[in-house]
C-alpha atoms as a PDB file:
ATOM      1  CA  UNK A   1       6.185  -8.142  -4.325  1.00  0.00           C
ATOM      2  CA  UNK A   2       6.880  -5.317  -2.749  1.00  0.00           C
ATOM      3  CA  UNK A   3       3.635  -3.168  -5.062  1.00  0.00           C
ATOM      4  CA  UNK A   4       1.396  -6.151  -4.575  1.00  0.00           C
ATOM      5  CA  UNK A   5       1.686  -5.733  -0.441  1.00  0.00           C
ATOM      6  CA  UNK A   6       1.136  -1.639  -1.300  1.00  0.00           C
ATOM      7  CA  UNK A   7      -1.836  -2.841  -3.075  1.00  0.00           C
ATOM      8  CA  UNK A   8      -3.296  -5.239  -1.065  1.00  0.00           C
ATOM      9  CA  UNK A   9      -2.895  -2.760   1.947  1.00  0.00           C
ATOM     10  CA  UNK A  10      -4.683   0.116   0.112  1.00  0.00           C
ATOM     11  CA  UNK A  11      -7.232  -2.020  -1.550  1.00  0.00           C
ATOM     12  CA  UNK A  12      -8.211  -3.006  -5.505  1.00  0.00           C
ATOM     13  CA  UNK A  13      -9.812   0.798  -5.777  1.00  0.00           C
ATOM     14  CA  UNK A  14      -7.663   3.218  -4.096  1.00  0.00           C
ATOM     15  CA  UNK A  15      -5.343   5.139  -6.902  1.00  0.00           C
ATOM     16  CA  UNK A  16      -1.813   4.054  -6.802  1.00  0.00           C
ATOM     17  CA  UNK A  17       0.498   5.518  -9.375  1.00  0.00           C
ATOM     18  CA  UNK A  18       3.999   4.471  -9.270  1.00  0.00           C
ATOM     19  CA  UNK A  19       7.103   6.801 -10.674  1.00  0.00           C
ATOM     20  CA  UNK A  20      10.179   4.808 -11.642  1.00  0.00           C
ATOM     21  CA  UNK A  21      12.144   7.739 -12.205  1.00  0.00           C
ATOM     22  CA  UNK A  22      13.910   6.179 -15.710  1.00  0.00           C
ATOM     23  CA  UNK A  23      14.972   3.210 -13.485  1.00  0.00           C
ATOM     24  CA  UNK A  24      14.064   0.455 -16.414  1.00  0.00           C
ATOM     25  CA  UNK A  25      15.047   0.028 -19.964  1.00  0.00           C
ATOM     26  CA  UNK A  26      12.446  -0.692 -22.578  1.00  0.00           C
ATOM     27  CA  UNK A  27      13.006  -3.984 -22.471  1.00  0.00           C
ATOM     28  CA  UNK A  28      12.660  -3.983 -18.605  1.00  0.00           C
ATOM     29  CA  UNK A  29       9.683  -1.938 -19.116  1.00  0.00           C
ATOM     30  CA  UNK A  30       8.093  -4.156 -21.001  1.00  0.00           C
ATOM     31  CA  UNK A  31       8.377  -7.026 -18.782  1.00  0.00           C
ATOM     32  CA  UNK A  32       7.540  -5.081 -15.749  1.00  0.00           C
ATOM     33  CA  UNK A  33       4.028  -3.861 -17.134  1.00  0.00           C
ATOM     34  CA  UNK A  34       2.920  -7.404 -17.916  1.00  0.00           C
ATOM     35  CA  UNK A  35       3.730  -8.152 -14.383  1.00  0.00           C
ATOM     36  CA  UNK A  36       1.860  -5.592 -13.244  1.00  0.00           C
ATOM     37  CA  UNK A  37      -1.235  -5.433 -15.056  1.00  0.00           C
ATOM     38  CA  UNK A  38      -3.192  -7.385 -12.413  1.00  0.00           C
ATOM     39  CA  UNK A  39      -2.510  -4.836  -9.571  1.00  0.00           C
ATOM     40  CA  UNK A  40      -5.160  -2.087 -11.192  1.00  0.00           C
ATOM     41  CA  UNK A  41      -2.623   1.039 -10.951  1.00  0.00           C
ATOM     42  CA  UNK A  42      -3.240   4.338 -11.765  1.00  0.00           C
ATOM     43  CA  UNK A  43      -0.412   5.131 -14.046  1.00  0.00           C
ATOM     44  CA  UNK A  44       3.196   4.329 -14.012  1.00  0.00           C
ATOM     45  CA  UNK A  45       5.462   7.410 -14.044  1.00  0.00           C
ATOM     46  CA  UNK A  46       8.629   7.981 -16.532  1.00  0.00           C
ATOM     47  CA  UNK A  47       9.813   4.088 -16.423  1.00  0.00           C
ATOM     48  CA  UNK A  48      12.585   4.724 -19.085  1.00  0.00           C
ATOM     49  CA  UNK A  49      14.637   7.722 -19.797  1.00  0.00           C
ATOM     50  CA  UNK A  50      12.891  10.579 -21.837  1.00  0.00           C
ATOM     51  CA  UNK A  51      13.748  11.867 -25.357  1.00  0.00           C
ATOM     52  CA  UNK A  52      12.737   8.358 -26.879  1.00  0.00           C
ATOM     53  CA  UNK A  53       9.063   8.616 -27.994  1.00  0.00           C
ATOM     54  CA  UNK A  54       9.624   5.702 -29.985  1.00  0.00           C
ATOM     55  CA  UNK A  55      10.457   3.029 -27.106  1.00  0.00           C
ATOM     56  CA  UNK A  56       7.708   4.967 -24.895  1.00  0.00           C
ATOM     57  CA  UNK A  57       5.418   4.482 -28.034  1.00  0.00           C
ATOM     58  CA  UNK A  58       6.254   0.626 -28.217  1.00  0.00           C
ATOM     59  CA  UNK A  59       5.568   0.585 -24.259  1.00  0.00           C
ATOM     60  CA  UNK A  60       2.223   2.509 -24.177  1.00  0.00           C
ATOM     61  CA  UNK A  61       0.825   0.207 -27.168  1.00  0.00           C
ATOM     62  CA  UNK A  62       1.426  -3.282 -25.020  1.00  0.00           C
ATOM     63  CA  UNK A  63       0.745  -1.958 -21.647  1.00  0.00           C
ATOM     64  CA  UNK A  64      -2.907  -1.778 -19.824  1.00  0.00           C
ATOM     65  CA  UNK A  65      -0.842   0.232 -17.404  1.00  0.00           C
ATOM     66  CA  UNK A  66      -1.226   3.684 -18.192  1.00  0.00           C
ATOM     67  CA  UNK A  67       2.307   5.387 -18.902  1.00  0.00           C
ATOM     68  CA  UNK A  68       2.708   8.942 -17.929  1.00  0.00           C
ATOM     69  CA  UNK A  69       5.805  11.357 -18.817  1.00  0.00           C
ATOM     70  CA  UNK A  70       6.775  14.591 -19.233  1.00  0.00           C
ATOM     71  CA  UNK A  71       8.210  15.996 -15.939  1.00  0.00           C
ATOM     72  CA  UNK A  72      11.283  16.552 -17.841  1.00  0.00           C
ATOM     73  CA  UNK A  73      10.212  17.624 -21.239  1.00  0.00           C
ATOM     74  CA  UNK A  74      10.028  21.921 -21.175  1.00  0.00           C
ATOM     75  CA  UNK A  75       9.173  22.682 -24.983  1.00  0.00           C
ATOM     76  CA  UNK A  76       6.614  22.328 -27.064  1.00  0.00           C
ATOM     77  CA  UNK A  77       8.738  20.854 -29.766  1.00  0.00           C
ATOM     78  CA  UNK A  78       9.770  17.993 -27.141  1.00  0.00           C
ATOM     79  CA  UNK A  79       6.434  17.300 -26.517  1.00  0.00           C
ATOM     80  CA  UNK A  80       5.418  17.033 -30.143  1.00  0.00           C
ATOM     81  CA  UNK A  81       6.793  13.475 -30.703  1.00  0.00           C
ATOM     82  CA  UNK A  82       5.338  12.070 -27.896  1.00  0.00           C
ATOM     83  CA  UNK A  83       1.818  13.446 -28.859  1.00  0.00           C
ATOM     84  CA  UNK A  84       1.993  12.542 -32.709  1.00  0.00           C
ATOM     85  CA  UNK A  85       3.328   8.987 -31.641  1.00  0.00           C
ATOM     86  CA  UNK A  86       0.584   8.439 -29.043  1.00  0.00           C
ATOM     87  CA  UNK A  87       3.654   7.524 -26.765  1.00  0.00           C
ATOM     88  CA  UNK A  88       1.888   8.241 -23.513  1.00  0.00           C
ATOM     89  CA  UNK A  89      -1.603   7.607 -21.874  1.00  0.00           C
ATOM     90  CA  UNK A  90      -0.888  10.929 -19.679  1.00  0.00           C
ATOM     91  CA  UNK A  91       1.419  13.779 -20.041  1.00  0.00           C
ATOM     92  CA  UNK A  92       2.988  15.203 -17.000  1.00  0.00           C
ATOM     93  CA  UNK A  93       4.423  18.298 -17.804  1.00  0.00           C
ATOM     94  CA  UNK A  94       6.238  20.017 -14.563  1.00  0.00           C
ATOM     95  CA  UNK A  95       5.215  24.154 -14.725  1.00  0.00           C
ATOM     96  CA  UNK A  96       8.010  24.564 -12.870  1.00  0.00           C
ATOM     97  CA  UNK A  97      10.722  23.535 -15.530  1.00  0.00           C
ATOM     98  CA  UNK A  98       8.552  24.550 -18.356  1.00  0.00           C
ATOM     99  CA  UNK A  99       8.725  28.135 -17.564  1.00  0.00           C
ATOM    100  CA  UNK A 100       6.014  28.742 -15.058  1.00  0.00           C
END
């Protein structure tokens, strides 16, 4: 409720990304993107814990809601999963932790 008041505040066309900061499961995930397809967002941030390209791979392939990750993902060779599994719409890699 709480995201369909943000949206109908901002409007149907003004970019609204939301991070979860790993607050859902994969099962919680799932549900919450079918919920939320009708609200047009951006992206939704890093719903589930990282280091599990698989359940992220299962999300991204059900969900019109683009899923973004990597704030917490610093190597190359943690990235690689995600990429070969298509387990994200977006990568979000932070500079910061990666080394600059």
């Amino acid at each position: 409720k709480i995201l369909e008041a943000i949206r109908e505040e901002l409007g149907p066309d003004f970019p609204l990304g939301v991070d979860f900061h790993w607050a859902l499961n994969t099962r919680e995930a799932m549900r919450f993107v079918q919920m939320v397809e009708h609200l047009n967002l951006w992206f939704l941030e890093d719903p589930m814990p990282p280091g599990n390209a698989d359940a992220f791979a299962r999300l991204t392939a059900v969900s019109k809601v683009p899923i973004a990750t990597g704030e917490n993902l610093f190597t190359r060779q943690t990235f690689r999963p995600y990429i070969e599994k298509q387990a994200c719409d977006i990568i979000q890699p932070d500079t910061q932790k990666c080394g600059g």
